[in-house]
PDB file of N, CA and C in Angstrom:
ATOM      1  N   UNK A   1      89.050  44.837 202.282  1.00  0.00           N
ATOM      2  CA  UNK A   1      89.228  46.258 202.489  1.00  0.00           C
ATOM      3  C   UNK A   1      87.925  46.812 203.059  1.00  0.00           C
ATOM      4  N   UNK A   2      88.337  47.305 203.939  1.00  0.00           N
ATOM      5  CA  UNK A   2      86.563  48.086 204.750  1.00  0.00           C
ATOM      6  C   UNK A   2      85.876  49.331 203.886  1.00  0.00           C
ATOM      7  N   UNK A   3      86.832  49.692 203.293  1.00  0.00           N
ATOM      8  CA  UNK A   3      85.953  50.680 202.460  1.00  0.00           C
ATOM      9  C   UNK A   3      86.430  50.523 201.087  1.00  0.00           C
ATOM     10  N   UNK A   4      85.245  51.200 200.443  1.00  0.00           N
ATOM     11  CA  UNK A   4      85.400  50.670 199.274  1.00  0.00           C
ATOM     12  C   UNK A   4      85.780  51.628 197.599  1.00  0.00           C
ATOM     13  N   UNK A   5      86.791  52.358 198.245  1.00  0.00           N
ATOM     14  CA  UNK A   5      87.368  53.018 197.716  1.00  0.00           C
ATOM     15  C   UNK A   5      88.507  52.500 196.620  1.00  0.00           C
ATOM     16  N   UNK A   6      88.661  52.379 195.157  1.00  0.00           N
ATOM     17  CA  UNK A   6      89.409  51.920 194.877  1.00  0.00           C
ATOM     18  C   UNK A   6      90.692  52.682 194.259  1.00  0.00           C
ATOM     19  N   UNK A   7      91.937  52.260 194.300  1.00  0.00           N
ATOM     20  CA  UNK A   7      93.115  52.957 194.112  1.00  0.00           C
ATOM     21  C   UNK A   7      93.571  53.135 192.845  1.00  0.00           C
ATOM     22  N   UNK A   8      92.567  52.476 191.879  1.00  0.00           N
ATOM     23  CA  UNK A   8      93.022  52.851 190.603  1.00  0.00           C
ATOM     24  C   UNK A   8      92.252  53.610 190.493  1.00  0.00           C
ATOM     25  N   UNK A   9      90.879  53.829 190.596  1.00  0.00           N
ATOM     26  CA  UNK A   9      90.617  55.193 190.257  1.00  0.00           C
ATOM     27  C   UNK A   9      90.802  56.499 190.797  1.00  0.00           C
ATOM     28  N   UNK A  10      91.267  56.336 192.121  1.00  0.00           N
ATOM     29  CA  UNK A  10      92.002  57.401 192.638  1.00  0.00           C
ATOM     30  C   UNK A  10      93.126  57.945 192.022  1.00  0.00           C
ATOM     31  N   UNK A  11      93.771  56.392 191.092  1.00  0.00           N
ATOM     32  CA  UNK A  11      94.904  57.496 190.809  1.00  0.00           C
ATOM     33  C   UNK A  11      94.563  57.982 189.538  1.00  0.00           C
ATOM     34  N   UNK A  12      93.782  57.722 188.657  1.00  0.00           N
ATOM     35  CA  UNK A  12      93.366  57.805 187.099  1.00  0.00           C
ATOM     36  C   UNK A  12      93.179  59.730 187.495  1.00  0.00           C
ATOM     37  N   UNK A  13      91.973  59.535 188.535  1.00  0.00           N
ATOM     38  CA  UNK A  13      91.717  61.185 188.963  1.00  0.00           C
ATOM     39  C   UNK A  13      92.314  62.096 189.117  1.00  0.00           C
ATOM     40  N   UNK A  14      93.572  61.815 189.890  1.00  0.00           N
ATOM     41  CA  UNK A  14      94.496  61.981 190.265  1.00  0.00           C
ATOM     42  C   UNK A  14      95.238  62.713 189.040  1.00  0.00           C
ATOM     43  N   UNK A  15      95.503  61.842 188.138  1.00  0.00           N
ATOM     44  CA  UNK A  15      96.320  61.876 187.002  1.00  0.00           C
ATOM     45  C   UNK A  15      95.670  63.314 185.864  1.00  0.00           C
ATOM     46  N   UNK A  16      94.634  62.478 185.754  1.00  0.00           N
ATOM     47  CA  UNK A  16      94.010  63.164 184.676  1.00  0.00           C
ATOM     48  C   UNK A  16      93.026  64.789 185.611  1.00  0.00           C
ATOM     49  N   UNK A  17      92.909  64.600 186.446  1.00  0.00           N
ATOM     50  CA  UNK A  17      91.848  65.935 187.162  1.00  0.00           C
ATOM     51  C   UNK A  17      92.767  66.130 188.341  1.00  0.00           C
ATOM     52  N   UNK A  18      93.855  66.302 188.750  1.00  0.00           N
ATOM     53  CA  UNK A  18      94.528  66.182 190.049  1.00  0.00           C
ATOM     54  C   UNK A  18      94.373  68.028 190.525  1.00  0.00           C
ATOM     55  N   UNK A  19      94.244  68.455 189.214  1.00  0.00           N
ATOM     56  CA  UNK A  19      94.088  70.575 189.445  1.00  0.00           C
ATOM     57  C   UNK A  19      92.926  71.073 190.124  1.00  0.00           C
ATOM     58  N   UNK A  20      92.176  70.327 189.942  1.00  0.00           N
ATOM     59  CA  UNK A  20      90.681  70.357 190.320  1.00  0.00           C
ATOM     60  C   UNK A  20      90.725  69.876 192.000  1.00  0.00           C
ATOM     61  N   UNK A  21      91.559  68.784 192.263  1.00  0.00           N
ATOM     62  CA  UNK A  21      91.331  68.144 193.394  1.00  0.00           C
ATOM     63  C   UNK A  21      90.215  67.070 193.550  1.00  0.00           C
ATOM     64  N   UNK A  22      90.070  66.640 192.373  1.00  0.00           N
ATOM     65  CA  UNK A  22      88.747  65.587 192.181  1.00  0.00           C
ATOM     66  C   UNK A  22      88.685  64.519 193.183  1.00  0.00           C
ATOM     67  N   UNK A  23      90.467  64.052 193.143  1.00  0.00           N
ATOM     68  CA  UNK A  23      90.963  62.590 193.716  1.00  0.00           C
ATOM     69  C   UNK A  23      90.810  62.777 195.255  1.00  0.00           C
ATOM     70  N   UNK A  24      91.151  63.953 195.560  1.00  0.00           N
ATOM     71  CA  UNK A  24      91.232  64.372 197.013  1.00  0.00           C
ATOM     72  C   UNK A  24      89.009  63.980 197.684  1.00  0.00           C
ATOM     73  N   UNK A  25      88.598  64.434 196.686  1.00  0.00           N
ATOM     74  CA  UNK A  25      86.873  64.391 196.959  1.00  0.00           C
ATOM     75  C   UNK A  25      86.411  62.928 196.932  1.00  0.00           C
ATOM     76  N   UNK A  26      87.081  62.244 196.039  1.00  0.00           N
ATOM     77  CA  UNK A  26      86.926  60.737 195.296  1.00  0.00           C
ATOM     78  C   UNK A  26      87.269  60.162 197.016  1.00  0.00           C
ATOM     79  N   UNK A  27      88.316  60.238 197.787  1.00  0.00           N
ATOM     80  CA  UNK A  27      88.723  59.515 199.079  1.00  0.00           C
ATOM     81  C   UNK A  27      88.277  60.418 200.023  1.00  0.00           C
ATOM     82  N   UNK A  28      87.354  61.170 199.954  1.00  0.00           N
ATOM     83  CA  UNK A  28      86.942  61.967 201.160  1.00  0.00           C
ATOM     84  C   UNK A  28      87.376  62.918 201.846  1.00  0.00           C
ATOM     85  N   UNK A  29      88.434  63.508 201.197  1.00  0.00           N
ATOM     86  CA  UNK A  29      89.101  64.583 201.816  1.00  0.00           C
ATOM     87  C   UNK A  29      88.675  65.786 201.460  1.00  0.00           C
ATOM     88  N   UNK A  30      87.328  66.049 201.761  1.00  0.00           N
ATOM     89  CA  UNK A  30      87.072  67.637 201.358  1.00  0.00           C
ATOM     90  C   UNK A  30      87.704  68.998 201.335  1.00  0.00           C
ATOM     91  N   UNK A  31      88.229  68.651 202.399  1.00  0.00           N
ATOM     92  CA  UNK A  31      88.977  70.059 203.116  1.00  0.00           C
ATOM     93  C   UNK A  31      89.876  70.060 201.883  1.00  0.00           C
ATOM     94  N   UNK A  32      90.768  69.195 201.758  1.00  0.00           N
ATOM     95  CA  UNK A  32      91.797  69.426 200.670  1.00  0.00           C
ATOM     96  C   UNK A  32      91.735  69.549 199.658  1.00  0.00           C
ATOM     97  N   UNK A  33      90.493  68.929 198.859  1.00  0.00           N
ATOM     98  CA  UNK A  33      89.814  69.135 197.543  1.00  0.00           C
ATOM     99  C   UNK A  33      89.696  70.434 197.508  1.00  0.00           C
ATOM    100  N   UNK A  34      89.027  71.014 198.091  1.00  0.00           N
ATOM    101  CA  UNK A  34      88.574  72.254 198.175  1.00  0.00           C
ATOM    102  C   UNK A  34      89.580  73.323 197.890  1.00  0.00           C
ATOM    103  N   UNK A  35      91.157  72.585 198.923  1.00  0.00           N
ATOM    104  CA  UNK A  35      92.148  73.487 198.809  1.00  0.00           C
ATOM    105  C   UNK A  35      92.262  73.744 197.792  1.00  0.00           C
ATOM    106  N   UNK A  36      92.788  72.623 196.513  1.00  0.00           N
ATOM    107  CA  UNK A  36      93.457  72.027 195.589  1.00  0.00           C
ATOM    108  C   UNK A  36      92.143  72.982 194.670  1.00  0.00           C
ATOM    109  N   UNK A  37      90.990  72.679 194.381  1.00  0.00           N
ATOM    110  CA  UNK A  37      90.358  73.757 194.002  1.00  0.00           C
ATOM    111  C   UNK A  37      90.102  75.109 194.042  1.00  0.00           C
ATOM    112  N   UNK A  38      90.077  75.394 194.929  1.00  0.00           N
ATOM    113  CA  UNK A  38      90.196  77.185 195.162  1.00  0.00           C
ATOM    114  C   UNK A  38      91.338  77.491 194.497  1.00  0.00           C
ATOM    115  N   UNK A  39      92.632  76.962 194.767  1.00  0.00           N
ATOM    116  CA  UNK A  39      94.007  77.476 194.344  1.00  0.00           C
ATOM    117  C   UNK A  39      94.192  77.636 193.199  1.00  0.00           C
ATOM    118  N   UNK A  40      93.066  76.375 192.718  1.00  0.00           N
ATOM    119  CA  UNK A  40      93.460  76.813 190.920  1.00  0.00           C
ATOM    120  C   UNK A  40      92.266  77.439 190.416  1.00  0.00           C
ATOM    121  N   UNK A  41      91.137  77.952 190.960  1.00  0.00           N
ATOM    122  CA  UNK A  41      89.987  78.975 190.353  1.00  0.00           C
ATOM    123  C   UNK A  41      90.572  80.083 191.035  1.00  0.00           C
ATOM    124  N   UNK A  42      90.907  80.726 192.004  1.00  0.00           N
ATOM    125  CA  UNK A  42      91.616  82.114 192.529  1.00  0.00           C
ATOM    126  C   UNK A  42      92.737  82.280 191.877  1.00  0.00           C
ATOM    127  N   UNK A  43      93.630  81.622 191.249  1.00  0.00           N
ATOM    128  CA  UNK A  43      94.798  82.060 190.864  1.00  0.00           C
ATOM    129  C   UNK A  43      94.408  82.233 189.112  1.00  0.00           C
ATOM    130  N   UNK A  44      93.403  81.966 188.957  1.00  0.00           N
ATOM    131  CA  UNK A  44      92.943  81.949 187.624  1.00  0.00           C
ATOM    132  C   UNK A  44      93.652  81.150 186.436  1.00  0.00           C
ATOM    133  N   UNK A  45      94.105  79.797 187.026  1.00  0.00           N
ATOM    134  CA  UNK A  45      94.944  78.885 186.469  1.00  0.00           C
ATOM    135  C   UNK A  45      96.550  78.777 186.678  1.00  0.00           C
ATOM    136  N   UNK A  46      96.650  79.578 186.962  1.00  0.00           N
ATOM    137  CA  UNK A  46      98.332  80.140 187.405  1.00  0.00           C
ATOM    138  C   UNK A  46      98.646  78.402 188.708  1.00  0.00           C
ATOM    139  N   UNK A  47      98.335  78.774 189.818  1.00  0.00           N
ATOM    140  CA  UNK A  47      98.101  77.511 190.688  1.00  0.00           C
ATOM    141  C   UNK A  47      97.571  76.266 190.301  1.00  0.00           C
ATOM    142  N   UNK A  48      96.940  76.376 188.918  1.00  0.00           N
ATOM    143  CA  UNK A  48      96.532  75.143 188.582  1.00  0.00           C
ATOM    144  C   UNK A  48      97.444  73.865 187.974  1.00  0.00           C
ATOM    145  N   UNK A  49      98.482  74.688 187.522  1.00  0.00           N
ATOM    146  CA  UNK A  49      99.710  73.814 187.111  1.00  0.00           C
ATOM    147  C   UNK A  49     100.816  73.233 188.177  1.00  0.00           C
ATOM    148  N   UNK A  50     100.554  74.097 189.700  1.00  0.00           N
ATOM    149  CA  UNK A  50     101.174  73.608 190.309  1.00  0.00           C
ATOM    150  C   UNK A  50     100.456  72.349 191.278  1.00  0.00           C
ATOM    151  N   UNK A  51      99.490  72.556 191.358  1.00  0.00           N
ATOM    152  CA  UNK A  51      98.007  71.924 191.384  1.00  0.00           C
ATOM    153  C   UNK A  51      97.496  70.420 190.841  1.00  0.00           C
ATOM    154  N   UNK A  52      98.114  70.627 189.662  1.00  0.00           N
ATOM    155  CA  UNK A  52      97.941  69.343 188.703  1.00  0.00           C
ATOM    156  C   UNK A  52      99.472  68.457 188.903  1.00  0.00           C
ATOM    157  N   UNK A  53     100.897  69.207 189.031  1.00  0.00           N
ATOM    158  CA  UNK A  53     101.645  68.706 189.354  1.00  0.00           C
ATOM    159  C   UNK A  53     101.771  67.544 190.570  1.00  0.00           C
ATOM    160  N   UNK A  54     101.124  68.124 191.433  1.00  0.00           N
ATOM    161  CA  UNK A  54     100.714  67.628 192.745  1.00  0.00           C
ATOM    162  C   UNK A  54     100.056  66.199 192.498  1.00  0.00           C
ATOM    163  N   UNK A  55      98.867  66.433 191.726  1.00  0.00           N
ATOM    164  CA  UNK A  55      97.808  65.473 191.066  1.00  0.00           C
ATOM    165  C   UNK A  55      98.712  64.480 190.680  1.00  0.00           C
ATOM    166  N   UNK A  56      99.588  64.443 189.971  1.00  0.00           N
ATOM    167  CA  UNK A  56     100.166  63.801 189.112  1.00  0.00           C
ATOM    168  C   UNK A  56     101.125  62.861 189.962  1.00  0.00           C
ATOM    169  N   UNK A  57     101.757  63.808 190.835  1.00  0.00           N
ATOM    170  CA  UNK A  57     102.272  62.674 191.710  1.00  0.00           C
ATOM    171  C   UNK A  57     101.725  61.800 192.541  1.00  0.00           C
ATOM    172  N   UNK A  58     100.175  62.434 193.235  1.00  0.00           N
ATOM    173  CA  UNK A  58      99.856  61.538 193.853  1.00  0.00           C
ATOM    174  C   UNK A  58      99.236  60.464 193.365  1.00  0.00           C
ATOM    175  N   UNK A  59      98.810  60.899 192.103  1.00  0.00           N
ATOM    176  CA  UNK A  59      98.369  59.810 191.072  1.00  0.00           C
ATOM    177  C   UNK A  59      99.422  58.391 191.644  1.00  0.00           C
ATOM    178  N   UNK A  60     100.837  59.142 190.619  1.00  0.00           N
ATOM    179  CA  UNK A  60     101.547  57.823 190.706  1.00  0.00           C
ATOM    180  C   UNK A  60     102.251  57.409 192.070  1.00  0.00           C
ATOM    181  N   UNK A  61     102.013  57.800 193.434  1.00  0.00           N
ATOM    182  CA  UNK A  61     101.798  57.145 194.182  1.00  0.00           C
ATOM    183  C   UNK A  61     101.096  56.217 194.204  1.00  0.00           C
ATOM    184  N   UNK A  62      99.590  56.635 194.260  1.00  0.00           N
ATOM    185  CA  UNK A  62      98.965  56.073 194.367  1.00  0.00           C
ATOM    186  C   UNK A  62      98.709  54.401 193.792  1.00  0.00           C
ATOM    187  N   UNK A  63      99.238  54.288 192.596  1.00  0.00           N
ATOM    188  CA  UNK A  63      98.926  53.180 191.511  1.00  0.00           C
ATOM    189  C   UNK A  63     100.112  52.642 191.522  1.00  0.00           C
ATOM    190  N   UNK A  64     101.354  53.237 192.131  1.00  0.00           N
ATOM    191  CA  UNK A  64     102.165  52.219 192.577  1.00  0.00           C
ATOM    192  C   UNK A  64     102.599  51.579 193.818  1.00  0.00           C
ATOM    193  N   UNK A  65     101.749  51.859 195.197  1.00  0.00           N
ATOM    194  CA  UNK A  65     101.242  51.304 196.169  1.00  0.00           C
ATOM    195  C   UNK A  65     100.504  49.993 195.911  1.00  0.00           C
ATOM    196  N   UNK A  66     100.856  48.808 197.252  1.00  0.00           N
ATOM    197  CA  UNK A  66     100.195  48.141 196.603  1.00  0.00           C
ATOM    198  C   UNK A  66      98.621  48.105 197.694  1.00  0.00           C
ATOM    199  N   UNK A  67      97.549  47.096 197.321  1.00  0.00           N
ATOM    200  CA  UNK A  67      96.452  47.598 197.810  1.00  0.00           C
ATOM    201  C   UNK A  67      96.422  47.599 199.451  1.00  0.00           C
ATOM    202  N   UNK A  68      97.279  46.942 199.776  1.00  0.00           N
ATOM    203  CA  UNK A  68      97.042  47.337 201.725  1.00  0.00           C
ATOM    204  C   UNK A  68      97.779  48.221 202.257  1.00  0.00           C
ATOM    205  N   UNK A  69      99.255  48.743 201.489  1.00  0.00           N
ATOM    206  CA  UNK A  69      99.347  49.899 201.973  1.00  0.00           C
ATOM    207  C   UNK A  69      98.745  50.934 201.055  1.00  0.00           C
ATOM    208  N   UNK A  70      97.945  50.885 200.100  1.00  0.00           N
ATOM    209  CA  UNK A  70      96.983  52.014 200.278  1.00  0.00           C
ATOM    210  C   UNK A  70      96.078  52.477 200.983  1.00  0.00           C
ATOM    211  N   UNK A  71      95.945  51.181 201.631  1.00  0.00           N
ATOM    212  CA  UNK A  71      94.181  51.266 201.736  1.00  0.00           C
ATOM    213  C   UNK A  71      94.837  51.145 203.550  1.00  0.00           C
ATOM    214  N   UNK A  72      95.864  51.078 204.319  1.00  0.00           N
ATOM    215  CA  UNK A  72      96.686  51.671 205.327  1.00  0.00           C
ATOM    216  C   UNK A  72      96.711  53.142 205.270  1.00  0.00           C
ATOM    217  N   UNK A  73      97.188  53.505 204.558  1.00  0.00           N
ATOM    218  CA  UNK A  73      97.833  54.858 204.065  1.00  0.00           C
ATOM    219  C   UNK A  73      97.136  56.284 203.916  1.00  0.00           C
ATOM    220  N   UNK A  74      96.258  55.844 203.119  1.00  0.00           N
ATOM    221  CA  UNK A  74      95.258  56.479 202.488  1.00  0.00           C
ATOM    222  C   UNK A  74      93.397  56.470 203.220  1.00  0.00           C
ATOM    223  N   UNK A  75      93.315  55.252 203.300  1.00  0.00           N
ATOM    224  CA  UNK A  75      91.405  55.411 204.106  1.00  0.00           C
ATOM    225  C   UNK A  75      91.659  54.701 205.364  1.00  0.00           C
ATOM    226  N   UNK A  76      92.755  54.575 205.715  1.00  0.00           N
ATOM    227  CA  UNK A  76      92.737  54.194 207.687  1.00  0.00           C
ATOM    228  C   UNK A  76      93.083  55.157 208.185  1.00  0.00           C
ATOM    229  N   UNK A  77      94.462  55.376 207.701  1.00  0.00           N
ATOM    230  CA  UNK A  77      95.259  56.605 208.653  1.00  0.00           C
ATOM    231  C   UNK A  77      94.676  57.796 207.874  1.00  0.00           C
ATOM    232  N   UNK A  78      93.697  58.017 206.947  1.00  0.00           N
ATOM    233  CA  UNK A  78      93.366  59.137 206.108  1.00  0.00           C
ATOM    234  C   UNK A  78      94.674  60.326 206.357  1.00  0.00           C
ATOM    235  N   UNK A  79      95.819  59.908 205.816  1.00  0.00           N
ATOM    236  CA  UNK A  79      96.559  60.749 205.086  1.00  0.00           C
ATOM    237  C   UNK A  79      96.140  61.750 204.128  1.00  0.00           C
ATOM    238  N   UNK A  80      96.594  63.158 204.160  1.00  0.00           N
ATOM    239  CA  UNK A  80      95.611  63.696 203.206  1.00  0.00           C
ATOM    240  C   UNK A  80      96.892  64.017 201.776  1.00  0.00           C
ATOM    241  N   UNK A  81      97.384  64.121 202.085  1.00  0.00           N
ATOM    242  CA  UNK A  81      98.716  64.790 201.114  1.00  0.00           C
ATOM    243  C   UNK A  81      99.823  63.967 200.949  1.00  0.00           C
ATOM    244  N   UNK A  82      99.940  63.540 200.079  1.00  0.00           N
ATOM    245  CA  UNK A  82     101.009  62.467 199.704  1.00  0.00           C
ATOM    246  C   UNK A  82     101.259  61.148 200.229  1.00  0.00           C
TER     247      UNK A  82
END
């Protein structure tokens, strides 16, 4: 794998911090982290549940991919959202 990003902890982040947008920062996607953050500090948590929902799925995307189409998917084609 050329980079060395790994997909279980993407999805752990994912899982457990997905409101925050941690996982999105963890694979380099700032822009979207950022989204995924703002939405849930401006909405004053309100967005954060929809936020974490999000998290949660991409979590379990993520960890049920296996490692070359993640690592296709996710840090080649840098997919940012699902």
């Amino acid at each position: 794998m050329a980079n060395d990003k790994n997909k279980i902890a993407a999805g752990i982040l994912a899982i457990l911090l997905g409101g925050l947008g941690i996982h999105k920062f963890y694979l380099g996607y700032t822009k979207a982290g950022i989204i995924m953050l703002l939405v849930s500090l401006l909405t004053f948590g309100v967005g954060a549940v929809v936020m974490e929902i999000i998290g949660i799925v991409e979590g379990v995307i993520y960890l049920t991919m296996n490692d070359d189409q993640f690592a296709a998917t996710y840090l080649s084609a840098s997919k940012e959202w699902f």
